[in-house]
Structure formats: C-alpha cells, structure tokens
N, C-alpha and C. Protein backbone atom coordinates (compact mmCIF):
# COMPACT_ATOMS: atom_id res chain seq x y z
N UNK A 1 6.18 -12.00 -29.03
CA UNK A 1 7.37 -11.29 -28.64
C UNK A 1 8.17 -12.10 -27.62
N UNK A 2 7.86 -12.54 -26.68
CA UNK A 2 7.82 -13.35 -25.82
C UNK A 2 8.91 -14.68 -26.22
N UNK A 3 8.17 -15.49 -27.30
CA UNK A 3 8.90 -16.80 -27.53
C UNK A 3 10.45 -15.79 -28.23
N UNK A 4 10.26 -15.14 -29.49
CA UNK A 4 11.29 -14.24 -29.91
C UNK A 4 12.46 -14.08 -29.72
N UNK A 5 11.64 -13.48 -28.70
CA UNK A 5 13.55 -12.76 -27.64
C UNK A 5 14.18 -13.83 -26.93
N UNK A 6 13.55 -14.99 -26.49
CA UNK A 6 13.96 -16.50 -25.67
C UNK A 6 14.30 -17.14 -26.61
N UNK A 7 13.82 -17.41 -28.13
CA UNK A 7 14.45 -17.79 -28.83
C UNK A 7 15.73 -17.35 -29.14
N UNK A 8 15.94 -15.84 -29.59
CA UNK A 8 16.89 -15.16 -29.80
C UNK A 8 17.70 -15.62 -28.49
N UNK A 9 17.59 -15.50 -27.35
CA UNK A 9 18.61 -15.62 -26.14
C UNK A 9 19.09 -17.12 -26.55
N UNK A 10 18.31 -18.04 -26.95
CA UNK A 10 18.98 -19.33 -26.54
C UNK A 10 19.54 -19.62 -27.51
N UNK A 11 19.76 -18.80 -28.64
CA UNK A 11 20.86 -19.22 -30.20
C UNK A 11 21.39 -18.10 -29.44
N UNK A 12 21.77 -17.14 -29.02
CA UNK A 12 22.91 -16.63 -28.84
C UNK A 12 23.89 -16.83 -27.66
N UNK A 13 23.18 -18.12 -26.95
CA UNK A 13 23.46 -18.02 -25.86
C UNK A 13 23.64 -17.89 -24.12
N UNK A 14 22.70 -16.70 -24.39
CA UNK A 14 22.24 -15.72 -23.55
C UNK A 14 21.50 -16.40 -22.36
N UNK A 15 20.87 -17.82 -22.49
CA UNK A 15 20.24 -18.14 -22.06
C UNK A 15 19.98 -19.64 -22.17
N UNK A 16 20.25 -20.51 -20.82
CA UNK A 16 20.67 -21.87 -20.68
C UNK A 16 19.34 -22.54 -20.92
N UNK A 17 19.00 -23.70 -21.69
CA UNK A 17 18.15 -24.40 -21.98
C UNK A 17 17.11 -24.75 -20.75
N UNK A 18 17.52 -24.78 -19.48
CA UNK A 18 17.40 -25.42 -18.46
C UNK A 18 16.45 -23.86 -17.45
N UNK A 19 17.12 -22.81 -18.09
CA UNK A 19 16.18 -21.99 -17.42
C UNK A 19 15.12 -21.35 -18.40
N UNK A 20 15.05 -21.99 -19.37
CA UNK A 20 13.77 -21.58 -20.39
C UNK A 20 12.19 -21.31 -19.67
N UNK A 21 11.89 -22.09 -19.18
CA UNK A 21 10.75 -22.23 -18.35
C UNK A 21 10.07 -21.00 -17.36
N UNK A 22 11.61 -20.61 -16.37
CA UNK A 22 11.62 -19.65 -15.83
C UNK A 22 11.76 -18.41 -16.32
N UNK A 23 12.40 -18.03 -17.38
CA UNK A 23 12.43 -16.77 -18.67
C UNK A 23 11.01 -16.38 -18.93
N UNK A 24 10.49 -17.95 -19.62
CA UNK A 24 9.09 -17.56 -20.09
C UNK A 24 8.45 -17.10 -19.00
N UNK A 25 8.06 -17.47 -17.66
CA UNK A 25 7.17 -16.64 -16.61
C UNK A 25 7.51 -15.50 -16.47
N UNK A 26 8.98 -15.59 -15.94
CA UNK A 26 9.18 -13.87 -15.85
C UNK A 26 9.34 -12.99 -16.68
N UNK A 27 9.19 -13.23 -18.25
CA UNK A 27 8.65 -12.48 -19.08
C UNK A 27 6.91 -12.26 -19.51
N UNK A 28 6.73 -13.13 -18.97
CA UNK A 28 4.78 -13.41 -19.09
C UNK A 28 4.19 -12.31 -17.88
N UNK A 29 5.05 -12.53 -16.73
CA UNK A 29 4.45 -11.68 -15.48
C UNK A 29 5.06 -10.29 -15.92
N UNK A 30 6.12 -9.79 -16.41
CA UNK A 30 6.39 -8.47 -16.75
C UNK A 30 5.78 -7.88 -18.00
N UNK A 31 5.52 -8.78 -19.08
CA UNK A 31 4.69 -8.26 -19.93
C UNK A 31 2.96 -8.26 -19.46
N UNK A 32 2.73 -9.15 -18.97
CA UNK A 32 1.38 -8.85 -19.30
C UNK A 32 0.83 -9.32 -17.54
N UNK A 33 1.45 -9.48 -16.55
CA UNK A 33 1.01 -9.21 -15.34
C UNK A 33 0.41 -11.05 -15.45
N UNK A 34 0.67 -11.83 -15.67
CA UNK A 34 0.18 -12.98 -15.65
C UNK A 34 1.29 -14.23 -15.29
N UNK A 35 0.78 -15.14 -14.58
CA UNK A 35 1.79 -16.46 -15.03
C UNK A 35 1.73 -17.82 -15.40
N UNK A 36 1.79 -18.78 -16.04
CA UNK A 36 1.14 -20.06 -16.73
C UNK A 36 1.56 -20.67 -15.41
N UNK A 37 0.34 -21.36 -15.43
CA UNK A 37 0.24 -22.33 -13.91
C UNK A 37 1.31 -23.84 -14.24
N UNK A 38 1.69 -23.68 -15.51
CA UNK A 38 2.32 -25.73 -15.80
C UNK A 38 2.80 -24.77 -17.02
N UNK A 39 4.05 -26.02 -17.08
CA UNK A 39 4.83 -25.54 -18.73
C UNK A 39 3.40 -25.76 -19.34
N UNK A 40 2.60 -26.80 -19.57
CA UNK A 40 1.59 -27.16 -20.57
C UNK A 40 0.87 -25.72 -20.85
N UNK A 41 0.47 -24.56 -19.64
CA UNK A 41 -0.23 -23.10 -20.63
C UNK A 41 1.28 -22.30 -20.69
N UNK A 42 2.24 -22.96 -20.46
CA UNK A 42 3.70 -21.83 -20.28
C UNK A 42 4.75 -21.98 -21.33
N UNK A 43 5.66 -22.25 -21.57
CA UNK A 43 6.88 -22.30 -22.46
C UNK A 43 6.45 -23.59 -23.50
N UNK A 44 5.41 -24.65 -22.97
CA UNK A 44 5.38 -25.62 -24.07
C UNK A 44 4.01 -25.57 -24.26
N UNK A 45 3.51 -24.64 -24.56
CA UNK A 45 2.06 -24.09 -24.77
C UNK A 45 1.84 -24.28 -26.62
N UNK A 46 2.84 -24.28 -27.27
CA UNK A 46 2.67 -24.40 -28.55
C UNK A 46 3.48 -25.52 -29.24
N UNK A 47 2.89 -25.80 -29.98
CA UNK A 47 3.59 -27.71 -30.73
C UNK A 47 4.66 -27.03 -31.11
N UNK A 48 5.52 -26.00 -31.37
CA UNK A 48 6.48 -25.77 -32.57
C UNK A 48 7.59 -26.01 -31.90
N UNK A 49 8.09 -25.95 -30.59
CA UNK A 49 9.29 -26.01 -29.63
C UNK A 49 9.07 -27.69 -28.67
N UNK A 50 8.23 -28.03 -28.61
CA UNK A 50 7.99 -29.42 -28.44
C UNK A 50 8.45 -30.36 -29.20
N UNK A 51 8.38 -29.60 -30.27
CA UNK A 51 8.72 -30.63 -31.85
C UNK A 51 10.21 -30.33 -32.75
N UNK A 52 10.60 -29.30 -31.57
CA UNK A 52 12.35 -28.78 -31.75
C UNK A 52 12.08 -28.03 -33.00
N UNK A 53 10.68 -27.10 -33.75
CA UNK A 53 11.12 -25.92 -34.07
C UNK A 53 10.64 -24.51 -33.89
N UNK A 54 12.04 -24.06 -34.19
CA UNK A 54 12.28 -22.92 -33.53
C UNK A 54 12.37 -21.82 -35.34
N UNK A 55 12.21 -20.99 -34.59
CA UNK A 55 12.03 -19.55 -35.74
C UNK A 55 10.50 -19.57 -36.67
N UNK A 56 10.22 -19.87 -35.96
CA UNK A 56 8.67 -19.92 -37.12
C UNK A 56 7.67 -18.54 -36.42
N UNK A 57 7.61 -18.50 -35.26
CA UNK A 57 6.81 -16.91 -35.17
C UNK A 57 7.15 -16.14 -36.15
N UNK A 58 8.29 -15.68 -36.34
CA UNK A 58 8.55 -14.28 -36.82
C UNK A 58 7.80 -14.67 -38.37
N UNK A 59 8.66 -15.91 -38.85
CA UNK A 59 7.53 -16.12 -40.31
C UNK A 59 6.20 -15.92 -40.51
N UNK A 60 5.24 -16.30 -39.39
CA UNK A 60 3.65 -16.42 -39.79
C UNK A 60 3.82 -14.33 -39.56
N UNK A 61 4.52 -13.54 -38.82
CA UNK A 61 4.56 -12.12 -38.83
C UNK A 61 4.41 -11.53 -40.32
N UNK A 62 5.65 -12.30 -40.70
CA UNK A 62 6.24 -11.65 -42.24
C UNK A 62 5.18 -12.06 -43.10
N UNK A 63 4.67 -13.66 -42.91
CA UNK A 63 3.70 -13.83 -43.84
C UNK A 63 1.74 -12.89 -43.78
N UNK A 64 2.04 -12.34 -42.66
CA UNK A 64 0.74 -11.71 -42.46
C UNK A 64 1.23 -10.48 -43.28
N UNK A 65 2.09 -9.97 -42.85
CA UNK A 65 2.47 -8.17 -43.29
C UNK A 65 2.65 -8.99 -45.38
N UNK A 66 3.07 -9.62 -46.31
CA UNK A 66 2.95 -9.95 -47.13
C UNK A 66 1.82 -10.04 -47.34
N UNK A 67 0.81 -10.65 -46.60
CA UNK A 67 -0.91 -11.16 -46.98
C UNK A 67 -1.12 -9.76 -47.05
N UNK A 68 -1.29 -8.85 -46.31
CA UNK A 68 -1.95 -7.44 -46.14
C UNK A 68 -1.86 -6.29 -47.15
N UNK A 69 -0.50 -6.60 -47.49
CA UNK A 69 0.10 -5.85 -48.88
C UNK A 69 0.11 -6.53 -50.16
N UNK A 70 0.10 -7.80 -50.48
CA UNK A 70 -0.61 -8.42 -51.52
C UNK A 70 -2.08 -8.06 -51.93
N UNK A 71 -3.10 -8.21 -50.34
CA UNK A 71 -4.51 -7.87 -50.58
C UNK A 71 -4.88 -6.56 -50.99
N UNK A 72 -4.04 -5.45 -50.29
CA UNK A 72 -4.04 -3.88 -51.19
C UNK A 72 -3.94 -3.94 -52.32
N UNK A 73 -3.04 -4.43 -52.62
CA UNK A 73 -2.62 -4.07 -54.13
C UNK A 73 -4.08 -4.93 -54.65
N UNK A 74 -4.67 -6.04 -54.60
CA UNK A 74 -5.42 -6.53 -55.23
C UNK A 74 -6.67 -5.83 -55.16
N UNK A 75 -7.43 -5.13 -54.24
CA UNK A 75 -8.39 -4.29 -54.13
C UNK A 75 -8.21 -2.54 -54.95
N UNK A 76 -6.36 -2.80 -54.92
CA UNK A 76 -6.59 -1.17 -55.60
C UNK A 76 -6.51 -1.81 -57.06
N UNK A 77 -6.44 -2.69 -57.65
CA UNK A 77 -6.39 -3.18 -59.01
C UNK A 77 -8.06 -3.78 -58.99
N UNK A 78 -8.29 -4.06 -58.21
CA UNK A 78 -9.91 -5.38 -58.48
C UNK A 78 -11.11 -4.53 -57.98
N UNK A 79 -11.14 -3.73 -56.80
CA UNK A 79 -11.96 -3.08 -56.23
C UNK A 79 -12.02 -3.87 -55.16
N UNK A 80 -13.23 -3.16 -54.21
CA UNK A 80 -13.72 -3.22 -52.98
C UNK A 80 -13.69 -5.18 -52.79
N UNK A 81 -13.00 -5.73 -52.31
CA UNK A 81 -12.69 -7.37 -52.47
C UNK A 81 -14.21 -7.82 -51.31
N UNK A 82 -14.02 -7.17 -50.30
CA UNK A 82 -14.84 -7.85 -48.55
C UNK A 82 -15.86 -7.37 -49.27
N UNK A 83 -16.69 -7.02 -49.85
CA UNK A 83 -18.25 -7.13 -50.28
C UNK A 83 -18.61 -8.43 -51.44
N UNK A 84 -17.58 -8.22 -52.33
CA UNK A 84 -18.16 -9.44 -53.38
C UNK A 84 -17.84 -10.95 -51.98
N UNK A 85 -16.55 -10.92 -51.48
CA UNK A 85 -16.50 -12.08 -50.58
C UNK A 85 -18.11 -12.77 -49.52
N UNK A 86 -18.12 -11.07 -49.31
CA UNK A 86 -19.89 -11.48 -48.55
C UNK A 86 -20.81 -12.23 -49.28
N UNK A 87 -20.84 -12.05 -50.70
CA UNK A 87 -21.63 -12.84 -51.88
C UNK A 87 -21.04 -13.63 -52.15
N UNK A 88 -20.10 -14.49 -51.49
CA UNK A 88 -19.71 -15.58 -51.98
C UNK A 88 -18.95 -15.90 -53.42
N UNK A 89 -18.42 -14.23 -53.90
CA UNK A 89 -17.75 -14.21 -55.30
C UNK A 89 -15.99 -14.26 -55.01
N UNK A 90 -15.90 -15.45 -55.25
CA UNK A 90 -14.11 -15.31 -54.98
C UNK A 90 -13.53 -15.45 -56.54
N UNK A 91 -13.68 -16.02 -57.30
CA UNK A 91 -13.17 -15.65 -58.69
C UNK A 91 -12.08 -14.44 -58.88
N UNK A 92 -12.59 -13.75 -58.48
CA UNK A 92 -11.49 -12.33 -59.27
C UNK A 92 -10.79 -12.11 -58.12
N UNK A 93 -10.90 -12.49 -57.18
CA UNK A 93 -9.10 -12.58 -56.28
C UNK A 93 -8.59 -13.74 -56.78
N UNK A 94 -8.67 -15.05 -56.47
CA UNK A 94 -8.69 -16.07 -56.46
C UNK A 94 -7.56 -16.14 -58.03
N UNK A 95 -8.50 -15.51 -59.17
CA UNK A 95 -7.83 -14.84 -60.57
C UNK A 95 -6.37 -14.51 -60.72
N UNK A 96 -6.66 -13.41 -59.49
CA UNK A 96 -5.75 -12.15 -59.74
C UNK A 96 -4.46 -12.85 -59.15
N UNK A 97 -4.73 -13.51 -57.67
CA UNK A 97 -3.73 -14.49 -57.23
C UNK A 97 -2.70 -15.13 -57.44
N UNK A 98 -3.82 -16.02 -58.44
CA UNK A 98 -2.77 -16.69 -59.53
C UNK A 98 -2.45 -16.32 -60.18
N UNK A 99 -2.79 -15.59 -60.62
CA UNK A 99 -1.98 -15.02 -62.32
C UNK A 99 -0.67 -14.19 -61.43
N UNK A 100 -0.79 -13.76 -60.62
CA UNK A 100 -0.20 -12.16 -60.19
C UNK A 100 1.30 -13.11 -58.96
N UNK A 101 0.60 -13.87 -58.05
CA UNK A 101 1.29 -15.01 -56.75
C UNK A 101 1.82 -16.06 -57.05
N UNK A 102 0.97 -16.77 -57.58
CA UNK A 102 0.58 -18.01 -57.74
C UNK A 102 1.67 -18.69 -58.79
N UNK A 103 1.39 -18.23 -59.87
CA UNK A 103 2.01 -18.54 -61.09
C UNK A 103 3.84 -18.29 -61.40
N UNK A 104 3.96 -16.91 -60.14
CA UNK A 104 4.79 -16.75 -60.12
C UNK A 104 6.19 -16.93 -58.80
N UNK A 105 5.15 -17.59 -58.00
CA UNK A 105 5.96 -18.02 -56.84
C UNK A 105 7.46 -18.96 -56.35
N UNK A 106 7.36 -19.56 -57.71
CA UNK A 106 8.90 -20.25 -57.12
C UNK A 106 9.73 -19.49 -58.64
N UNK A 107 9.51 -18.74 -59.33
CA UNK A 107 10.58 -17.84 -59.70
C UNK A 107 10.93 -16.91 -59.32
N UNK A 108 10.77 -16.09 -58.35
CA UNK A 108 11.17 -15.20 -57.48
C UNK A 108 11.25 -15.42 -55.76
N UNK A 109 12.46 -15.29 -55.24
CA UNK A 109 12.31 -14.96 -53.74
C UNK A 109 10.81 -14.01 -53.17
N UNK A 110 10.69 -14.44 -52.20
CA UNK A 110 9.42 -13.49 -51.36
C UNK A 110 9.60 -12.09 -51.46
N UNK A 111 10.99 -11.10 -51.24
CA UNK A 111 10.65 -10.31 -51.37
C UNK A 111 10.38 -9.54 -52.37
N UNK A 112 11.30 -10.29 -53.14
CA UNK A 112 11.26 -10.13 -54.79
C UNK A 112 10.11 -9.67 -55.18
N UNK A 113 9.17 -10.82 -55.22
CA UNK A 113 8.09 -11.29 -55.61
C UNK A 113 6.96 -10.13 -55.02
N UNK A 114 7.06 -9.68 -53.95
CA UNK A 114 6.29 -8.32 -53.34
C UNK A 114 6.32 -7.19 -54.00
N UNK A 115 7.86 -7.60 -54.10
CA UNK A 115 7.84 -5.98 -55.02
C UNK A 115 7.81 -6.11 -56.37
N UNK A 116 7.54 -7.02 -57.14
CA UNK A 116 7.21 -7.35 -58.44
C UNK A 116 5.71 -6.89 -58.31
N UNK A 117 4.93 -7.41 -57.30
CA UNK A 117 3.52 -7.43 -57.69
C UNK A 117 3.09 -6.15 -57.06
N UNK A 118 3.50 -5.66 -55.78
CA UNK A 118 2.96 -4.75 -55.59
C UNK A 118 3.39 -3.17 -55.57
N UNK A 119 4.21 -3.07 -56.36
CA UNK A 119 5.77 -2.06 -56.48
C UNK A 119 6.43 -1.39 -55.75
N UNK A 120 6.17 -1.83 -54.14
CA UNK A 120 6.96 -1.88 -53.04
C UNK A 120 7.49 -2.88 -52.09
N UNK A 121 8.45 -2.20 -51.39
CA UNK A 121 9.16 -3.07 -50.66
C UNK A 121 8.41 -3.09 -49.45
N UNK A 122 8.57 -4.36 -48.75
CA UNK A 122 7.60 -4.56 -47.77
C UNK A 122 7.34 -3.50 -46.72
N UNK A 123 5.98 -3.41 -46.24
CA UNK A 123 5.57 -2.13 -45.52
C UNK A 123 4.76 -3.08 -44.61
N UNK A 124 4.98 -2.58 -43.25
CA UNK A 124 4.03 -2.04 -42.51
C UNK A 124 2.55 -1.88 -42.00
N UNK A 125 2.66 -1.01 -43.58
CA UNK A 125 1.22 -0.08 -43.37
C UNK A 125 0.02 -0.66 -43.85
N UNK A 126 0.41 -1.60 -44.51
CA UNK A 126 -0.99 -2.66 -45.14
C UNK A 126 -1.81 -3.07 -43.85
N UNK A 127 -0.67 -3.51 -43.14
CA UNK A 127 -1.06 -4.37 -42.40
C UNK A 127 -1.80 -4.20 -41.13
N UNK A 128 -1.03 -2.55 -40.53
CA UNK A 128 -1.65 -1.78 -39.73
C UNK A 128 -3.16 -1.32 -40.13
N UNK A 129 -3.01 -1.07 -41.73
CA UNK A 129 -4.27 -0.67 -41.86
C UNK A 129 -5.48 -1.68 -41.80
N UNK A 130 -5.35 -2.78 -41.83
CA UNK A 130 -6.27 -3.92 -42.07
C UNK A 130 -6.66 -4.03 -40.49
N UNK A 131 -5.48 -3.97 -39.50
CA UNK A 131 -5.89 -4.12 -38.23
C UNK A 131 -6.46 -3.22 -37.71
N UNK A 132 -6.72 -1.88 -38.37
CA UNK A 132 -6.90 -0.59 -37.76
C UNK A 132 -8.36 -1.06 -37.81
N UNK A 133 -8.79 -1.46 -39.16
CA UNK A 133 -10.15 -1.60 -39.71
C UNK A 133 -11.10 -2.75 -38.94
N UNK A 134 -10.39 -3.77 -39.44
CA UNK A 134 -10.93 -4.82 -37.75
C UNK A 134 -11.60 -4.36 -36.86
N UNK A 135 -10.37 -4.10 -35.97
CA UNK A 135 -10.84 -3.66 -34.92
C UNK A 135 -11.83 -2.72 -34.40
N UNK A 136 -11.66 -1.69 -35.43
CA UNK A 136 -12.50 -0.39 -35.16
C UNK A 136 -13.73 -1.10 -35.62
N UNK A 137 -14.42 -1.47 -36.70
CA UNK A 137 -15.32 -2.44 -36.54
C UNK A 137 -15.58 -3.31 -35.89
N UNK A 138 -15.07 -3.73 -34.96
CA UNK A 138 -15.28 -5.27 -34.45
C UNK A 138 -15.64 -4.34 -32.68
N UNK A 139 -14.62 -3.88 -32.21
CA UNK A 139 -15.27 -2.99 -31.27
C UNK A 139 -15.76 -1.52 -30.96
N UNK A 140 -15.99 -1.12 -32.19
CA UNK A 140 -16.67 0.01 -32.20
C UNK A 140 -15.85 1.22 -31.84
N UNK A 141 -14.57 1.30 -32.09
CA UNK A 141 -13.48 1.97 -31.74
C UNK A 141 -13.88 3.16 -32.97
C-alpha cells in the first residue's frame, strides 16, 4: 500500500522525487508504528524502483486475485487439488491449465481470459477465501 500511493503521488505529482524517502518513513511510522533505519530497509528496499520500475505491485495483486480464481474454478471442475499435490500428482492441474490458460493465453486479454475460463469477472472472493484458509490453518485461527 505504501509504495502505491507514493507511486501514485509521484506520477501525479503530488510528490517531489527528492522527498520520496521521507514519505516512505512517515508513511511506515503511521501505518505500522515503525521506521527503516537507511533507504537500504526504506524506500530502496526493493530492486523494482532502483531499477526505475514503477507499477509492478499492483500487478503481482491482480496476478494473485487471478491465481485464486483460476485455482477455484479448477478444483470445482478437478476436485479437491491440495491433497493429490501432497502425493506429488500434478498432472490434472497442470492438464487443466493448459488446455483451459495456457493454450489460450495470448488470444485473449487477462480479463477476458478469466472470464472465459472461469465465468466471472474478477472477484475478490477467491482470493480472500484461500487466505482465510491459510491462515486459519497455519495459526490455528
């Protein structure tokens, strides 16, 4: 959220190249009560703005909420996927992928292509639900 909105400020403007540094702390200490001791854990903490690019968070976002709702649809078509994976059976995703992703990926735009395979428009709720599950497993929630 953080890089986001500083990104967003500095294409609109909003916000001079020169005080980037200082944005990022005082958004680090208001979000989360913390502050990077050196740009190195602070504003240049990640290769993508070091290397002059910019807008790629929000993508790996979109591409998770796509992963989450691709993988539904493939478990409500294939079944229960995380048990055969425990056995080391990837075949019938792997299958379904291609035939269903794979095969069809540079003839359709992304969102297109979502809602071709999974007969909605991007949601949300895949994705929440996968994290719901995680977690509640992972810490006993």
């Amino acid at each position: 959220l953080v890089r986001l909105e500083l990104e967003l400020a500095l294409f609109r403007g909003a916000l001079a190249l020169e005080d980037l540094p200082g944005a990022w702390e005082e958004r680090y200490r208001a979000y989360l009560g913390v502050a990077p001791k050196d740009y190195k854990d602070g504003v240049m903490q990640d290769v993508h703005w070091s290397g002059g690019m910019f807008g790629y968070f929000p993508t790996y976002t979109l591409g998770n909420l796509y992963a989450a709702q691709f993988f539904a649809k493939a478990q409500e078509e294939l079944g229960p996927l995380e048990p055969r994976f425990a056995r080391g059976e990837f075949r019938p995703f792997l299958d379904w992928s291609r035939a269903k992703i794979h095969a069809e990926g540079s003839r359709y735009r992304p969102r297109a292509l979502l809602e071709r395979v999974t007969g909605a428009p991007p949601s949300e709720r895949p994705f929440l639900d996968y994290l719901e599950r995680k977690f509640t497993a992972l810490y006993g929630l």
